[in-house]
C-alpha atoms as a PDB file:
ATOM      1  CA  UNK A   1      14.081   0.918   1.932  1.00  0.00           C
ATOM      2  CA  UNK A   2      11.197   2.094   4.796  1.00  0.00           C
ATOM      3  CA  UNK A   3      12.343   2.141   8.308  1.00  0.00           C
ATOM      4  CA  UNK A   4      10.138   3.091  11.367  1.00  0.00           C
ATOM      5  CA  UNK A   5      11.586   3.861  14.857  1.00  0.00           C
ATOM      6  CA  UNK A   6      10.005   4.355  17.979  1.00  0.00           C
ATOM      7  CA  UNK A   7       6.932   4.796  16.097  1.00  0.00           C
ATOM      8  CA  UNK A   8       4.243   6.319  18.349  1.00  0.00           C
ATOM      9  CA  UNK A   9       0.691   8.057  17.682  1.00  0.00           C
ATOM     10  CA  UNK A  10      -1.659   9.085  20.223  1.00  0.00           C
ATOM     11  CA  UNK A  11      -5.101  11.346  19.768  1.00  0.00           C
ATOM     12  CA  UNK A  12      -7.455  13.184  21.841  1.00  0.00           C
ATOM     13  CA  UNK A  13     -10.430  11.576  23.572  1.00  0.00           C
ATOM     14  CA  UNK A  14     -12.220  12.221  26.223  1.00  0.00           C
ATOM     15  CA  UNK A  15     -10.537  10.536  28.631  1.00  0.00           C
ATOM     16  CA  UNK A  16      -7.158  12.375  27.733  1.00  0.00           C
ATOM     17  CA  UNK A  17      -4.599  10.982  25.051  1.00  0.00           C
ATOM     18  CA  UNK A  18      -5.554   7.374  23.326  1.00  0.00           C
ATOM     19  CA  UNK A  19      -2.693   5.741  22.321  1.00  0.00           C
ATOM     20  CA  UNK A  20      -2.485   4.180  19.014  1.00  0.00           C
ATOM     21  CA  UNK A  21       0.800   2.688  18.246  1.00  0.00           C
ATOM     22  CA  UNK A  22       2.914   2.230  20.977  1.00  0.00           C
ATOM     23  CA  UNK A  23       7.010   2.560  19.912  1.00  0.00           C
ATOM     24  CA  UNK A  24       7.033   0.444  16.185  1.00  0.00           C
ATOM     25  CA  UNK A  25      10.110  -0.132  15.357  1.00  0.00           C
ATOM     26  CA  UNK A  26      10.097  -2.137  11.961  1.00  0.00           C
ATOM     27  CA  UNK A  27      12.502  -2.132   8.677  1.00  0.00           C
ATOM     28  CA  UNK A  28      11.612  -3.145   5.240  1.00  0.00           C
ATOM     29  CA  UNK A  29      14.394  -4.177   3.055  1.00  0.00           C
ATOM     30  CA  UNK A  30      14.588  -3.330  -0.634  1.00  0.00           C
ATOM     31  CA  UNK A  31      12.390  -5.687  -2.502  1.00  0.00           C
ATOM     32  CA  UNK A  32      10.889  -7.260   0.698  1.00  0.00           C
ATOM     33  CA  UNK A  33       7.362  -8.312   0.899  1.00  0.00           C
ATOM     34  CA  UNK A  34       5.919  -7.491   4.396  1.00  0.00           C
ATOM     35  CA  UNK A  35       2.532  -8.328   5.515  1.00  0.00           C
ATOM     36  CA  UNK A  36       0.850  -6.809   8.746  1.00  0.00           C
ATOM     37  CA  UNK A  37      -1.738  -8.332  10.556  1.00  0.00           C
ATOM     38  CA  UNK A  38      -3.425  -8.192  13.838  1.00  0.00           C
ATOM     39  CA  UNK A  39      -7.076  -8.163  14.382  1.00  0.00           C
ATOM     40  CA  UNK A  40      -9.137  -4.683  14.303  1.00  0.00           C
ATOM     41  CA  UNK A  41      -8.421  -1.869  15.780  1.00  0.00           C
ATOM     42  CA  UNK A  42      -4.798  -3.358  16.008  1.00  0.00           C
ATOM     43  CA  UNK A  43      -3.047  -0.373  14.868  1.00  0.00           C
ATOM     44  CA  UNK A  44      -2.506  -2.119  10.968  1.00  0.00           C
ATOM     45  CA  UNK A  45      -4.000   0.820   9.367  1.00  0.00           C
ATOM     46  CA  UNK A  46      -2.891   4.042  11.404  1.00  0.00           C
ATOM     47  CA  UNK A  47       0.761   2.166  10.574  1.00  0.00           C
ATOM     48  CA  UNK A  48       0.640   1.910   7.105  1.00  0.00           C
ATOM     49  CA  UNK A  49      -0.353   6.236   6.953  1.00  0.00           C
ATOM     50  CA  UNK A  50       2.572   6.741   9.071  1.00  0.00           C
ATOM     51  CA  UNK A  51       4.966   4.895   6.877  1.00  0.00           C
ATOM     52  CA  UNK A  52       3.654   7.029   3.855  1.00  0.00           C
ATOM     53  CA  UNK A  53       3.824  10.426   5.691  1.00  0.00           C
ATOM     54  CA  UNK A  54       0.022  10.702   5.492  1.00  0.00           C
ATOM     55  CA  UNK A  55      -0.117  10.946   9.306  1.00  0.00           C
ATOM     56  CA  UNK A  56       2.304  12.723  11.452  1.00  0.00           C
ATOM     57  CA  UNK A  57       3.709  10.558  14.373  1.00  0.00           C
ATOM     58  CA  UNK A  58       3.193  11.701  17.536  1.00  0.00           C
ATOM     59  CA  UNK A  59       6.646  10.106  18.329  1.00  0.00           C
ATOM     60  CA  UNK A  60       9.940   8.656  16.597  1.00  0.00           C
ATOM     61  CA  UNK A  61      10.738   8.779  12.815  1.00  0.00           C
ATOM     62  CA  UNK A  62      10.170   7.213   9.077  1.00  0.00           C
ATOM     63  CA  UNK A  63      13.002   6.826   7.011  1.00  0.00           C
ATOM     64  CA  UNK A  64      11.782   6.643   3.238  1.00  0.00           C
ATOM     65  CA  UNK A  65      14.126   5.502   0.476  1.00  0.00           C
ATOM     66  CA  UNK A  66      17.168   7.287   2.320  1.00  0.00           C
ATOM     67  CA  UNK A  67      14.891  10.234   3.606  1.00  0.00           C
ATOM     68  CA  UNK A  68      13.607  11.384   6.892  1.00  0.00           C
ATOM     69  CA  UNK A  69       9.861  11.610   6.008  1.00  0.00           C
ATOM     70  CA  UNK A  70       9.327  13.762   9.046  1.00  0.00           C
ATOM     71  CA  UNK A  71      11.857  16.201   8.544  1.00  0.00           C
ATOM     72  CA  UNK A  72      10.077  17.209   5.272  1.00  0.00           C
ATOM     73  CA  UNK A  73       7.392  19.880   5.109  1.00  0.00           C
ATOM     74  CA  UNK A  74       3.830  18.490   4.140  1.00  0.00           C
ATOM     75  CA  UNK A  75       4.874  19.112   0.071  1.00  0.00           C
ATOM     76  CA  UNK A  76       8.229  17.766   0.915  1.00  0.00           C
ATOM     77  CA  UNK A  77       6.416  14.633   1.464  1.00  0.00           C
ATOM     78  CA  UNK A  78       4.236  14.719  -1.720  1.00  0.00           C
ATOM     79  CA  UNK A  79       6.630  14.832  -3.430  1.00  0.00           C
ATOM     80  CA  UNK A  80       8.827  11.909  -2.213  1.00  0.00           C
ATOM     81  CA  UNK A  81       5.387   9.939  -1.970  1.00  0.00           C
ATOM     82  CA  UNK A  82       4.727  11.164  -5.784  1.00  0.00           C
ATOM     83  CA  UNK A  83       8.279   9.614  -6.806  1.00  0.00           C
ATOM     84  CA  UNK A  84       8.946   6.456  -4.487  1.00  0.00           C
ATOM     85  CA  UNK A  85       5.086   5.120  -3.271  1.00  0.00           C
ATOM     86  CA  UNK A  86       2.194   3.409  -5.119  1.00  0.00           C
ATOM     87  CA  UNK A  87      -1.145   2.774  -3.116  1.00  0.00           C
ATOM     88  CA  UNK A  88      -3.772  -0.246  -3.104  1.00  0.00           C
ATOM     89  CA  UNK A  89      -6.607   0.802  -0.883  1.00  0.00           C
ATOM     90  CA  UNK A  90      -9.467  -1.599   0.046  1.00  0.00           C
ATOM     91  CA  UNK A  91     -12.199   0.985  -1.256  1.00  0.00           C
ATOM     92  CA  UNK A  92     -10.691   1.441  -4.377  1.00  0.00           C
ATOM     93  CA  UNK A  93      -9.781   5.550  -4.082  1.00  0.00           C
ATOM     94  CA  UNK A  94     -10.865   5.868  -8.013  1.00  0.00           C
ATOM     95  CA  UNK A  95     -11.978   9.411  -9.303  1.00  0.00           C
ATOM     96  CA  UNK A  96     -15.663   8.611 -10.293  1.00  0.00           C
ATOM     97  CA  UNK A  97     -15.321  11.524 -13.141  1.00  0.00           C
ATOM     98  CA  UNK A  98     -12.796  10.227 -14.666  1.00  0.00           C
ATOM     99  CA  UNK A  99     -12.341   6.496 -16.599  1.00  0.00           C
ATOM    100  CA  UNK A 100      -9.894   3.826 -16.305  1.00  0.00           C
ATOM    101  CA  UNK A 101      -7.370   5.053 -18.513  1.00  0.00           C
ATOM    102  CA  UNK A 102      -7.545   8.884 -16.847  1.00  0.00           C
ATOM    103  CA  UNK A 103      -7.394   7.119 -13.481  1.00  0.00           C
ATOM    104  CA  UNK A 104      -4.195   5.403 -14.396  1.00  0.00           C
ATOM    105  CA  UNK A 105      -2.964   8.662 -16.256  1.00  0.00           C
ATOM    106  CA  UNK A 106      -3.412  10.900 -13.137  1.00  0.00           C
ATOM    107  CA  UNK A 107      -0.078  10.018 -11.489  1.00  0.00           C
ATOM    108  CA  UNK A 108       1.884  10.076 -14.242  1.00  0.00           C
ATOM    109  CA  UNK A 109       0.681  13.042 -15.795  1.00  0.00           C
ATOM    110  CA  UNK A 110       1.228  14.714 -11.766  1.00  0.00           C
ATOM    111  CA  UNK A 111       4.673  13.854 -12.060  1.00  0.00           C
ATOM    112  CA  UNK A 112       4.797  15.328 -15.795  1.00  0.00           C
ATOM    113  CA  UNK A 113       5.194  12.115 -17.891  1.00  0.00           C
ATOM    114  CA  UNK A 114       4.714  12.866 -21.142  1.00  0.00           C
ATOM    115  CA  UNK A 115       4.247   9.167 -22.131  1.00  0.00           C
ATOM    116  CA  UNK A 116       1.077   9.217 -19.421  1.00  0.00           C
ATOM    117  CA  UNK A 117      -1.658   7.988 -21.958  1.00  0.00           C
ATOM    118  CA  UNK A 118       0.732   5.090 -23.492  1.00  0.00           C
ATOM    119  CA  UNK A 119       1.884   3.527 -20.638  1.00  0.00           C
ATOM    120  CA  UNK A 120      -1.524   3.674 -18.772  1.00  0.00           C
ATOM    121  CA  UNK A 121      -3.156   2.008 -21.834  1.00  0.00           C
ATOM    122  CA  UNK A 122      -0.372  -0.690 -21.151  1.00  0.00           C
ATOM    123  CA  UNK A 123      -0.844  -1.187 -17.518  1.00  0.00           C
ATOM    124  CA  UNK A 124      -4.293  -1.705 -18.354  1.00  0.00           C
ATOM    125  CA  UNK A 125      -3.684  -4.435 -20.604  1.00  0.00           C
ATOM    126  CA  UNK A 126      -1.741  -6.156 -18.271  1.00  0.00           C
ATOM    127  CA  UNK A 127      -4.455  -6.051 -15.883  1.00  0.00           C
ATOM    128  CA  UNK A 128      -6.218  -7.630 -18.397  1.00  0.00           C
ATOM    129  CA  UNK A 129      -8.851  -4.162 -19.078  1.00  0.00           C
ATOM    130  CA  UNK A 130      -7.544  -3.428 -22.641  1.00  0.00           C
ATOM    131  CA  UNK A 131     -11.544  -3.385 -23.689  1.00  0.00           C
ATOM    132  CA  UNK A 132     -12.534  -1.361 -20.216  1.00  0.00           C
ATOM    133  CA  UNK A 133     -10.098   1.855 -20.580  1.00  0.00           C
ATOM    134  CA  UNK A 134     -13.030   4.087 -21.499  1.00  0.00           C
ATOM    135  CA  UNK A 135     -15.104   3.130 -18.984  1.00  0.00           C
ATOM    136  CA  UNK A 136     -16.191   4.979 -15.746  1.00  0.00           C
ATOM    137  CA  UNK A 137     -15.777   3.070 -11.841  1.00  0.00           C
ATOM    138  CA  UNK A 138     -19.817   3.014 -11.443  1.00  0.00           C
ATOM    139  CA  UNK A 139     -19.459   0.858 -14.774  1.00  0.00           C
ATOM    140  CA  UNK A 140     -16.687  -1.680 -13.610  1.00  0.00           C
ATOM    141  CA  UNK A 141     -17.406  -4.881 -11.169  1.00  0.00           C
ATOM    142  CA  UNK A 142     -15.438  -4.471  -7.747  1.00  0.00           C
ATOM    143  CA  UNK A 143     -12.750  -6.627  -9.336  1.00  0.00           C
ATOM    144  CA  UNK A 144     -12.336  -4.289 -12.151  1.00  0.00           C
ATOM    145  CA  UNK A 145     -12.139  -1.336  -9.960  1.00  0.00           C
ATOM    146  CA  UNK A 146      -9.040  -2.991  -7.874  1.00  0.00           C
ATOM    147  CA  UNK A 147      -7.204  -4.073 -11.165  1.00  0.00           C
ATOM    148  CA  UNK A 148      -7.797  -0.469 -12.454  1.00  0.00           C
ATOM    149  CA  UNK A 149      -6.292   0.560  -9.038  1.00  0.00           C
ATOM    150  CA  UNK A 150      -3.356  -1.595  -9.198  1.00  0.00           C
ATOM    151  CA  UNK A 151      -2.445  -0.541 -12.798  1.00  0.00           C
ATOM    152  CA  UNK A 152      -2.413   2.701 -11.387  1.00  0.00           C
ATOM    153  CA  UNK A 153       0.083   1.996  -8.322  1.00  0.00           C
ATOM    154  CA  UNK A 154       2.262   0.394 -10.359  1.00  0.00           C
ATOM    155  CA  UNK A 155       2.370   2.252 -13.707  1.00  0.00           C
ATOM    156  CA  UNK A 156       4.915   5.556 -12.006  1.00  0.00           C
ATOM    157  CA  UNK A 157       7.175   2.803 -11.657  1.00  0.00           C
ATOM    158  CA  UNK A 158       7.496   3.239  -7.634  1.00  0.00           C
ATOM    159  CA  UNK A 159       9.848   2.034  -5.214  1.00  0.00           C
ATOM    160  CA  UNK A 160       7.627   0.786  -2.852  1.00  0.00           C
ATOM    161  CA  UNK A 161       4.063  -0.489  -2.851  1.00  0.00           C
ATOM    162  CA  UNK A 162       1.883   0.000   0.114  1.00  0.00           C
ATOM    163  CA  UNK A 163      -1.220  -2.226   0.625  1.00  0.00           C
ATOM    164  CA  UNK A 164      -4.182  -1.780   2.714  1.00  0.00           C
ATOM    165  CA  UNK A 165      -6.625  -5.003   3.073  1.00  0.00           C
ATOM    166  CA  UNK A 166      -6.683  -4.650  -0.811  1.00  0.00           C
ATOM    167  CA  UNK A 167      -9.537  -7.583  -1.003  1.00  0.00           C
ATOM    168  CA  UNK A 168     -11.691  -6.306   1.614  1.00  0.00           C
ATOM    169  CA  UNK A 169     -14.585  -5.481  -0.708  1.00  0.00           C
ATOM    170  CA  UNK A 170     -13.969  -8.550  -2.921  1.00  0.00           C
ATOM    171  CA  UNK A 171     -15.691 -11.923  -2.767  1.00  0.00           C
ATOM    172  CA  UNK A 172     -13.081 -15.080  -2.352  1.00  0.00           C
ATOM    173  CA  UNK A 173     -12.648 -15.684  -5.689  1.00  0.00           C
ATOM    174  CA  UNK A 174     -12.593 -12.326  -7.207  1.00  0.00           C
ATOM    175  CA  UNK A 175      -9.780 -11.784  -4.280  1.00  0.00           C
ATOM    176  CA  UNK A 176      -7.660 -14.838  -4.765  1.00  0.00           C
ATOM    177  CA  UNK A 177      -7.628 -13.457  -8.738  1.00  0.00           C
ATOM    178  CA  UNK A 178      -6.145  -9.499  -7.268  1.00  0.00           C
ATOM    179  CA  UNK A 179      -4.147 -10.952  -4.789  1.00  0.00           C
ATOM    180  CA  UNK A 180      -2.560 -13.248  -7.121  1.00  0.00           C
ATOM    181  CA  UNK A 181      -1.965 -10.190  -9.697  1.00  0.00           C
ATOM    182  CA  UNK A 182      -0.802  -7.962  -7.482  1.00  0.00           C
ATOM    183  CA  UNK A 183       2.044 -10.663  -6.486  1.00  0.00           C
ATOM    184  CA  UNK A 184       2.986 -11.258 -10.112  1.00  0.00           C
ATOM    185  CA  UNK A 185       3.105  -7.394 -10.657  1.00  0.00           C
ATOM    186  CA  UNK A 186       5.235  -7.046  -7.835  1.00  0.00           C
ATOM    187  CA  UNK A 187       7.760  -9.825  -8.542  1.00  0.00           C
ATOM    188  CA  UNK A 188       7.938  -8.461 -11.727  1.00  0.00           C
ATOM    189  CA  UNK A 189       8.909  -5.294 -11.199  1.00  0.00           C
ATOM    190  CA  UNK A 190      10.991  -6.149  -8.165  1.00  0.00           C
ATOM    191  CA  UNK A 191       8.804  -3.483  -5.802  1.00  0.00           C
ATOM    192  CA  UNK A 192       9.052  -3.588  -2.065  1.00  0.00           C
ATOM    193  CA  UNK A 193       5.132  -4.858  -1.032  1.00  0.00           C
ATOM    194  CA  UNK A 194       4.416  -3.591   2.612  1.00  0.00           C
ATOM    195  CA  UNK A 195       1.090  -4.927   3.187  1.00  0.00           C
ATOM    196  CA  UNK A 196      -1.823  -4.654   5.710  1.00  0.00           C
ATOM    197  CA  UNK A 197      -4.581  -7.579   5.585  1.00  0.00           C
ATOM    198  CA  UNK A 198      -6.331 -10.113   7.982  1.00  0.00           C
ATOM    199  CA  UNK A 199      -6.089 -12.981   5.717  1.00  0.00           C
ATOM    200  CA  UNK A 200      -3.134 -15.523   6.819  1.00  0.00           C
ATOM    201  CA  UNK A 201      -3.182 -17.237   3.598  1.00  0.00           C
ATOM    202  CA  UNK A 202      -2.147 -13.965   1.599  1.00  0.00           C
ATOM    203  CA  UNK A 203       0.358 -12.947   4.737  1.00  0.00           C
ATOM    204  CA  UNK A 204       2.586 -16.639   4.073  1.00  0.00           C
ATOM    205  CA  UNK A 205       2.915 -15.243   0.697  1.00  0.00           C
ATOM    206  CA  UNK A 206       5.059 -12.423   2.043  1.00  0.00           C
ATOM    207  CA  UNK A 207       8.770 -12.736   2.967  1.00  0.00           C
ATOM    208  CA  UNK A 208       7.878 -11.324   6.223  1.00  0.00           C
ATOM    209  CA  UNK A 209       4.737 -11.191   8.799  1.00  0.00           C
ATOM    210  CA  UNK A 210       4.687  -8.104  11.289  1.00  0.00           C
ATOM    211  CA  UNK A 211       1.845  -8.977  14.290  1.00  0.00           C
ATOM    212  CA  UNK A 212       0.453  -5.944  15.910  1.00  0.00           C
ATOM    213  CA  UNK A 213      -2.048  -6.159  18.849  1.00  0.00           C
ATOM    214  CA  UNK A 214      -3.180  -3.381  20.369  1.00  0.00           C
ATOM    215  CA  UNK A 215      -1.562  -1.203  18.783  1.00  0.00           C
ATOM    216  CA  UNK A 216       1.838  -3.019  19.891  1.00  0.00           C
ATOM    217  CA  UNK A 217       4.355  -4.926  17.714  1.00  0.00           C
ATOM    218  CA  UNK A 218       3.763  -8.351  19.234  1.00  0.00           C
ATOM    219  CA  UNK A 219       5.599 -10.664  16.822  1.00  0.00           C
ATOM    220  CA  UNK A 220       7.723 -10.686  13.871  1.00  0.00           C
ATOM    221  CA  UNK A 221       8.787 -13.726  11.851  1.00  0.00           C
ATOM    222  CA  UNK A 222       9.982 -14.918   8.720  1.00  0.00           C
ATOM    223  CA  UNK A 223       7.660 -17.148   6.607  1.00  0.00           C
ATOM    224  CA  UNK A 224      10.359 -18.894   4.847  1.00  0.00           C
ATOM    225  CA  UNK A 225      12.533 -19.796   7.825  1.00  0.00           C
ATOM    226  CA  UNK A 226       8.906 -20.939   8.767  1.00  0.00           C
ATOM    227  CA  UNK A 227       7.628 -23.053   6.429  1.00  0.00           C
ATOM    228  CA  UNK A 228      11.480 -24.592   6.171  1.00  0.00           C
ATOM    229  CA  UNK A 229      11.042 -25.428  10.117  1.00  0.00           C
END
């Protein structure tokens, strides 16, 4: 379903070319759960922007749902991001102007759905924000604003769900509760889950734990084959 290889990205400092990520080469298999981890500055992030095409690689290649990601022009890749990816950011990444519902609408009325309102208003419910679709983000608790986000990941129906430290700005409890939701969701819908976080506890949820350090692919291992050691 996602394949990096030879995954490289370097930038300009003043000391010549930093590099970033250092040859990834990583495969995600349909309906996979992946976690990354590796402590910060690691690389977890600048990985996960590669793998949607929001970053260009300064070396090797993504393969998307059958598709060089890289061979596509920058709309080329909004549009294959628009059909096959949903995204959970740790900040949230809702449109203050608009409310819950119209945040959930947004994709689906991008990629011309004209069932946008009814199926947001349903992904809301399951979220358990039936009573909140009118309200704004500045009038939602952190909580609220990450179930409002995941309703809208999941609600085009994608492919593949990418993840980035999605209870960062949560408290313990209010995180366990997301986390938790976001697995259900998943399961339910039989998404592939790629995703980036420095908890342990939510990484042995995932079929799959990628270790970077230093923006190196140190370790890869199977929590099943794991916990059945």
């Amino acid at each position: 379903m996602l394949e990096a290889v030879d995954l490289g990205k370097e930038v300009p400092s003043g000391e010549g070319r930093l590099t970033i990520l250092h040859q990834i080469n990583v495969s995600v298999m349909r309906g996979e759960a992946v976690a990354v981890v590796g402590a910060s500055g690691s690389g977890k992030s600048t990985l996960l922007g590669l793998l949607a095409g929001l970053d260009v690689p300064s070396t090797g290649r993504v393969r998307l749902a059958g598709e060089d990601l890289f061979a596509l022009d920058e709309d080329g890749r909004a549009r294959l991001r628009g059909r096959v990816l949903g995204f959970v950011f740790q900040s949230f990444q809702l449109l203050p102007a608009l409310t819950a519902l119209e945040n959930v609408m947004l994709p689906l009325e991008l990629a011309g759905r004209t069932d946008a309102r009814a199926v947001a208003a349903k992904m809301l419910e399951r979220v358990g924000l039936a009573r909140r679709t009118r309200h704004y983000p500045r009038h939602l608790s952190g909580g609220e604003q990450q179930r409002v986000a995941l309703a809208r990941a999941f609600a085009p129906g994608p492919e593949v769900v990418l993840a980035d430290e999605p209870t960062g700005n949560l408290d313990a409890a209010t995180g366990a509760a997301v986390i938790d939701l976001m697995f259900a969701m998943n399961a339910e819908r039989g998404t592939t889950l790629v995703l980036v976080t420095h908890d342990e506890a939510i990484a042995r949820r995932c079929d799959r734990v990628v270790q970077l350090a230093a923006g190196r692919l140190v370790e890869e291992r199977g929590m099943s084959s794991e916990e059945g050691a």
